[in-house]
PDB file of N, CA and C in Angstrom:
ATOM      1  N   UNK A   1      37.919-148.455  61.147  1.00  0.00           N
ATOM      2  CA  UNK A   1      38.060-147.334  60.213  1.00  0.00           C
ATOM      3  C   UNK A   1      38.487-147.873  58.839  1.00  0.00           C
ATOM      4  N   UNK A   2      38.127-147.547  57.906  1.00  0.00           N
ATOM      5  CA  UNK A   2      38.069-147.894  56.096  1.00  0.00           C
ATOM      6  C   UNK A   2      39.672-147.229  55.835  1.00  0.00           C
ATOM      7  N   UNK A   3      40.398-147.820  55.315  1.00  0.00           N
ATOM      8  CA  UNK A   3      41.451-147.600  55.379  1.00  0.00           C
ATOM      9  C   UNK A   3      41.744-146.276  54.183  1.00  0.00           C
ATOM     10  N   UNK A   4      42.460-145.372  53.807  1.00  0.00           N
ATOM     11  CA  UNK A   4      42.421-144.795  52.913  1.00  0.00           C
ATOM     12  C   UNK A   4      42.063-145.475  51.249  1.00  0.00           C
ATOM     13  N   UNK A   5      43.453-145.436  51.055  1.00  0.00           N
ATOM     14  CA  UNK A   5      43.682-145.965  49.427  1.00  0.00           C
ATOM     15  C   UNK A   5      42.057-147.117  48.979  1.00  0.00           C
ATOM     16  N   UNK A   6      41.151-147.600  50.390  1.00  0.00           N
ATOM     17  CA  UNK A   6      40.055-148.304  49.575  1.00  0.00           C
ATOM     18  C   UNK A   6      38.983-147.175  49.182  1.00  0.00           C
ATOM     19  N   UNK A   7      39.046-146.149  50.070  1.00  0.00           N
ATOM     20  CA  UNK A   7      38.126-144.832  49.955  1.00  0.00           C
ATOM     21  C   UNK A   7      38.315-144.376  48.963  1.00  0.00           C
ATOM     22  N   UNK A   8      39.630-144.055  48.065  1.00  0.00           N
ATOM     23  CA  UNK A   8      39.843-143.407  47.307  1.00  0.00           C
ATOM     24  C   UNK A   8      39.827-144.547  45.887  1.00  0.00           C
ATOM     25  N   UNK A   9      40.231-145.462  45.941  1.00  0.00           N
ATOM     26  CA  UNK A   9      39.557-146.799  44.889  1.00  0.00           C
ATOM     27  C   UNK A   9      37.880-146.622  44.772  1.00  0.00           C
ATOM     28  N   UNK A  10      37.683-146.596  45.446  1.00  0.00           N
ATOM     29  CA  UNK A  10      35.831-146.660  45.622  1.00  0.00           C
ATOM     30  C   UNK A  10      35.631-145.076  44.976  1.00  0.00           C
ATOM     31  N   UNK A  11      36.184-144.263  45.128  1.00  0.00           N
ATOM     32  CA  UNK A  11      35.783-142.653  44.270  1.00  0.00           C
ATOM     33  C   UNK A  11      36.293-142.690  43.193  1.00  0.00           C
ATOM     34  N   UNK A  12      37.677-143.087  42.783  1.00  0.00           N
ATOM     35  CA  UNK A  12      37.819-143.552  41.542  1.00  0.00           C
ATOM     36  C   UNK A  12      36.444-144.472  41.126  1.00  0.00           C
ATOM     37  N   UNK A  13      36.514-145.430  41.228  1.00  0.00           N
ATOM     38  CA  UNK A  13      35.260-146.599  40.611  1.00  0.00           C
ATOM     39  C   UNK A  13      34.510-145.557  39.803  1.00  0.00           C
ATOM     40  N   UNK A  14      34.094-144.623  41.510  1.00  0.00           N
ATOM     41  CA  UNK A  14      32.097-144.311  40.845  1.00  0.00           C
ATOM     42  C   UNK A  14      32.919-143.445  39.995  1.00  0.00           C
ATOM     43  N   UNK A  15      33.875-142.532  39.902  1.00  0.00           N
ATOM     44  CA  UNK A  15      34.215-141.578  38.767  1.00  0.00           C
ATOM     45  C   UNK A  15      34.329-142.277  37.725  1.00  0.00           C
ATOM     46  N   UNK A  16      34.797-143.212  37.426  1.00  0.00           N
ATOM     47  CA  UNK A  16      34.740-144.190  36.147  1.00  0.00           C
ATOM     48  C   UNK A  16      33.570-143.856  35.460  1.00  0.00           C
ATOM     49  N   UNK A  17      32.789-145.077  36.291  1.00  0.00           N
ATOM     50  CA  UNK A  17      31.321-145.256  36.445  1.00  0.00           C
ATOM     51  C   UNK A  17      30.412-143.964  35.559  1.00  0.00           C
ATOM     52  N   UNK A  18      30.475-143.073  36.746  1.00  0.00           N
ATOM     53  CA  UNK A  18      29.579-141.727  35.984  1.00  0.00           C
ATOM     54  C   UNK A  18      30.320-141.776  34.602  1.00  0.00           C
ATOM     55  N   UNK A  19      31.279-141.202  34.833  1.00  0.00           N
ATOM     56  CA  UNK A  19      31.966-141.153  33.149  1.00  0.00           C
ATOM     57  C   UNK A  19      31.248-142.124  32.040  1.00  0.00           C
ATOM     58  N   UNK A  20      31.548-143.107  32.462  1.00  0.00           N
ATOM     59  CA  UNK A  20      31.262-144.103  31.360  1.00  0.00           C
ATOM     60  C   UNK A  20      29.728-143.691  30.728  1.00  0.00           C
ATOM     61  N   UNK A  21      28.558-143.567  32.089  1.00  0.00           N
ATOM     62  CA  UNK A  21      27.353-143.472  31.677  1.00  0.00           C
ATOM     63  C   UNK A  21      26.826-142.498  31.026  1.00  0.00           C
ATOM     64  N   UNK A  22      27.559-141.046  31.171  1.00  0.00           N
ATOM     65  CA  UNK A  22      27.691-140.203  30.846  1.00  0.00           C
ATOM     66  C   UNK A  22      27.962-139.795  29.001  1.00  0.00           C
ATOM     67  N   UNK A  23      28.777-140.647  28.985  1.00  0.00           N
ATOM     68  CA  UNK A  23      29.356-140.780  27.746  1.00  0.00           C
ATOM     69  C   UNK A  23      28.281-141.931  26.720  1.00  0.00           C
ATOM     70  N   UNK A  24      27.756-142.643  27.218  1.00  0.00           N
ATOM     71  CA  UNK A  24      26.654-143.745  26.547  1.00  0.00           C
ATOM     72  C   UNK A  24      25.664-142.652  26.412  1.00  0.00           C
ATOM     73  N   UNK A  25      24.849-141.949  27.733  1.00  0.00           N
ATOM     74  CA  UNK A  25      24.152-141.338  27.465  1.00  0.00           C
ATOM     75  C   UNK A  25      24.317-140.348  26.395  1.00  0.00           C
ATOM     76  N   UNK A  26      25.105-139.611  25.926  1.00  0.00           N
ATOM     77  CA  UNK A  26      25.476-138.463  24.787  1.00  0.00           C
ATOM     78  C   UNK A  26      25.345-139.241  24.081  1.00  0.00           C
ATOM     79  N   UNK A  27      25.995-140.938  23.578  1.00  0.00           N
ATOM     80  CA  UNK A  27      25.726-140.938  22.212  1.00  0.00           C
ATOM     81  C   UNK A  27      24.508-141.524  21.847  1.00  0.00           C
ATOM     82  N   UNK A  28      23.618-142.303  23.089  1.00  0.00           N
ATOM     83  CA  UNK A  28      22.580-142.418  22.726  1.00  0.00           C
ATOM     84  C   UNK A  28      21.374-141.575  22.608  1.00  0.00           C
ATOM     85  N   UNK A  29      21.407-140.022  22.758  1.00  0.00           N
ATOM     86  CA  UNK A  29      21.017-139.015  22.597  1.00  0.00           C
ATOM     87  C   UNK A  29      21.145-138.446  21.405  1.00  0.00           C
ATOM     88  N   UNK A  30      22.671-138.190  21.231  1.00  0.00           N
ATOM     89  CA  UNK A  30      23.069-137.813  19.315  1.00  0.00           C
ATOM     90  C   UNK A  30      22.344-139.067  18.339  1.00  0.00           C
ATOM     91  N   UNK A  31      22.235-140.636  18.360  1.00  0.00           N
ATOM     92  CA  UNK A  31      21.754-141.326  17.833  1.00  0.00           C
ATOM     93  C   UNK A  31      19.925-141.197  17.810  1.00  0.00           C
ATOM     94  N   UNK A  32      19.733-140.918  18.894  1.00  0.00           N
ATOM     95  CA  UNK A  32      18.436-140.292  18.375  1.00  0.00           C
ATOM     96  C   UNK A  32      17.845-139.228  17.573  1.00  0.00           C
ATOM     97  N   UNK A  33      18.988-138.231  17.979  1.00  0.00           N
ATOM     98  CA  UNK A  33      18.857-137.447  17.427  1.00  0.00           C
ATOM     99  C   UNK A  33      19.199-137.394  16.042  1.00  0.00           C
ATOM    100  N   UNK A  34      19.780-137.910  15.346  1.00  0.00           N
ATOM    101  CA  UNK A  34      20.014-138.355  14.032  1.00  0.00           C
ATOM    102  C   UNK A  34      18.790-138.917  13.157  1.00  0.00           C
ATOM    103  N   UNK A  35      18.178-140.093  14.220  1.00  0.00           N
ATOM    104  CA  UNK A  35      17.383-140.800  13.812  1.00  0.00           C
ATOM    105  C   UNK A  35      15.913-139.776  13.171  1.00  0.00           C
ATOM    106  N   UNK A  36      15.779-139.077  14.169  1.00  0.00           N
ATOM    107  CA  UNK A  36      14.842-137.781  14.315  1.00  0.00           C
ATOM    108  C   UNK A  36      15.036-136.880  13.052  1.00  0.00           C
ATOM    109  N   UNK A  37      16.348-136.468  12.575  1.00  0.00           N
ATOM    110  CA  UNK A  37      16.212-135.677  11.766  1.00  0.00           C
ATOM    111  C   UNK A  37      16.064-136.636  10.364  1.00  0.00           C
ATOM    112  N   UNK A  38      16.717-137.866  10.023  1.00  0.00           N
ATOM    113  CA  UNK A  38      16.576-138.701   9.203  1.00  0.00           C
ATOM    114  C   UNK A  38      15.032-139.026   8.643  1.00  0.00           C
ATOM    115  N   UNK A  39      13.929-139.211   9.785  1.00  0.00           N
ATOM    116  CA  UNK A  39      12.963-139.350   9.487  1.00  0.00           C
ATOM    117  C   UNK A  39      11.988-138.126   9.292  1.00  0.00           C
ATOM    118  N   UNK A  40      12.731-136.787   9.263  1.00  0.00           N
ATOM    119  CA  UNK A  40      11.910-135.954   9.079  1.00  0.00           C
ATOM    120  C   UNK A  40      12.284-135.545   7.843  1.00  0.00           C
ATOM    121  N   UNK A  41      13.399-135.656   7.121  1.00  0.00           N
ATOM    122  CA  UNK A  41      14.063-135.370   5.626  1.00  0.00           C
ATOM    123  C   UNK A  41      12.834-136.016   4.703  1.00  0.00           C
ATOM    124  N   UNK A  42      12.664-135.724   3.693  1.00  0.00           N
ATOM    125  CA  UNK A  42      11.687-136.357   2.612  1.00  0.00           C
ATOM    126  C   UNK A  42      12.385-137.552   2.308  1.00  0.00           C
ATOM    127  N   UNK A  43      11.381-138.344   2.053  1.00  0.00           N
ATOM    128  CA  UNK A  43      12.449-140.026   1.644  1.00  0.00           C
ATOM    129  C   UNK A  43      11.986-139.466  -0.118  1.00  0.00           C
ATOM    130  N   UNK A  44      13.590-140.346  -0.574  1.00  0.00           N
ATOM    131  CA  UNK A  44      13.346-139.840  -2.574  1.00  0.00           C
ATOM    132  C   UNK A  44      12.441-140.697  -2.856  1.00  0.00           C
ATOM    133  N   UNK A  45      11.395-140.449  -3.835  1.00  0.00           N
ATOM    134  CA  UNK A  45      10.751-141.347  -4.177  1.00  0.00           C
ATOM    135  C   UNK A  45      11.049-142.370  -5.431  1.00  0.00           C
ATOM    136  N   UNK A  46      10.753-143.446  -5.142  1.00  0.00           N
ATOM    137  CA  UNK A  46      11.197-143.810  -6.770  1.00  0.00           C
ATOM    138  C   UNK A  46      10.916-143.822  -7.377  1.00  0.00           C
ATOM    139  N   UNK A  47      11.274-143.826  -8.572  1.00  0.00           N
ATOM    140  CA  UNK A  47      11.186-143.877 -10.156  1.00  0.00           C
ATOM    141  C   UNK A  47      10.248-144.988 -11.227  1.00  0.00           C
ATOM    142  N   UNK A  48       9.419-143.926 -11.272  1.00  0.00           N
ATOM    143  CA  UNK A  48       8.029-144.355 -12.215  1.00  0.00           C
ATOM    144  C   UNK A  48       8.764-145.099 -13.258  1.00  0.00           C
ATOM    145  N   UNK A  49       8.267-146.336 -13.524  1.00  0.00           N
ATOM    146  CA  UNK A  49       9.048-147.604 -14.345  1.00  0.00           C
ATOM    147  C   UNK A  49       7.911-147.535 -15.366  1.00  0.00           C
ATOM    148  N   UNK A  50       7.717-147.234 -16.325  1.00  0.00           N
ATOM    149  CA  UNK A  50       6.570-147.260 -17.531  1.00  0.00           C
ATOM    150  C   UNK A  50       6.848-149.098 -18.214  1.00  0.00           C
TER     151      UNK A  50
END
């Protein structure tokens, strides 16, 4: 039989775990999403040099 306290180390872990990925995933989602609206803004154009 798996003794307690390793059962409950091992559910901690994966709770870490999800967390962590969880949290990468959002910001690599908001970073896209940034990216997305960045490239849809008009870029300024520059300035006609006579």
């Amino acid at each position: 039989m798996i003794p307690v306290y390793i059962t409950l180390a091992l559910l901690v872990w994966l709770a870490l775990c999800a967390g962590l990925l969880v949290i990468l995933a959002r910001l690599a989602r908001e970073r896209d999403r940034q990216d997305s609206i960045a490239a849809r803004l008009p870029h300024p154009r520059p300035k006609d040099t006579p």
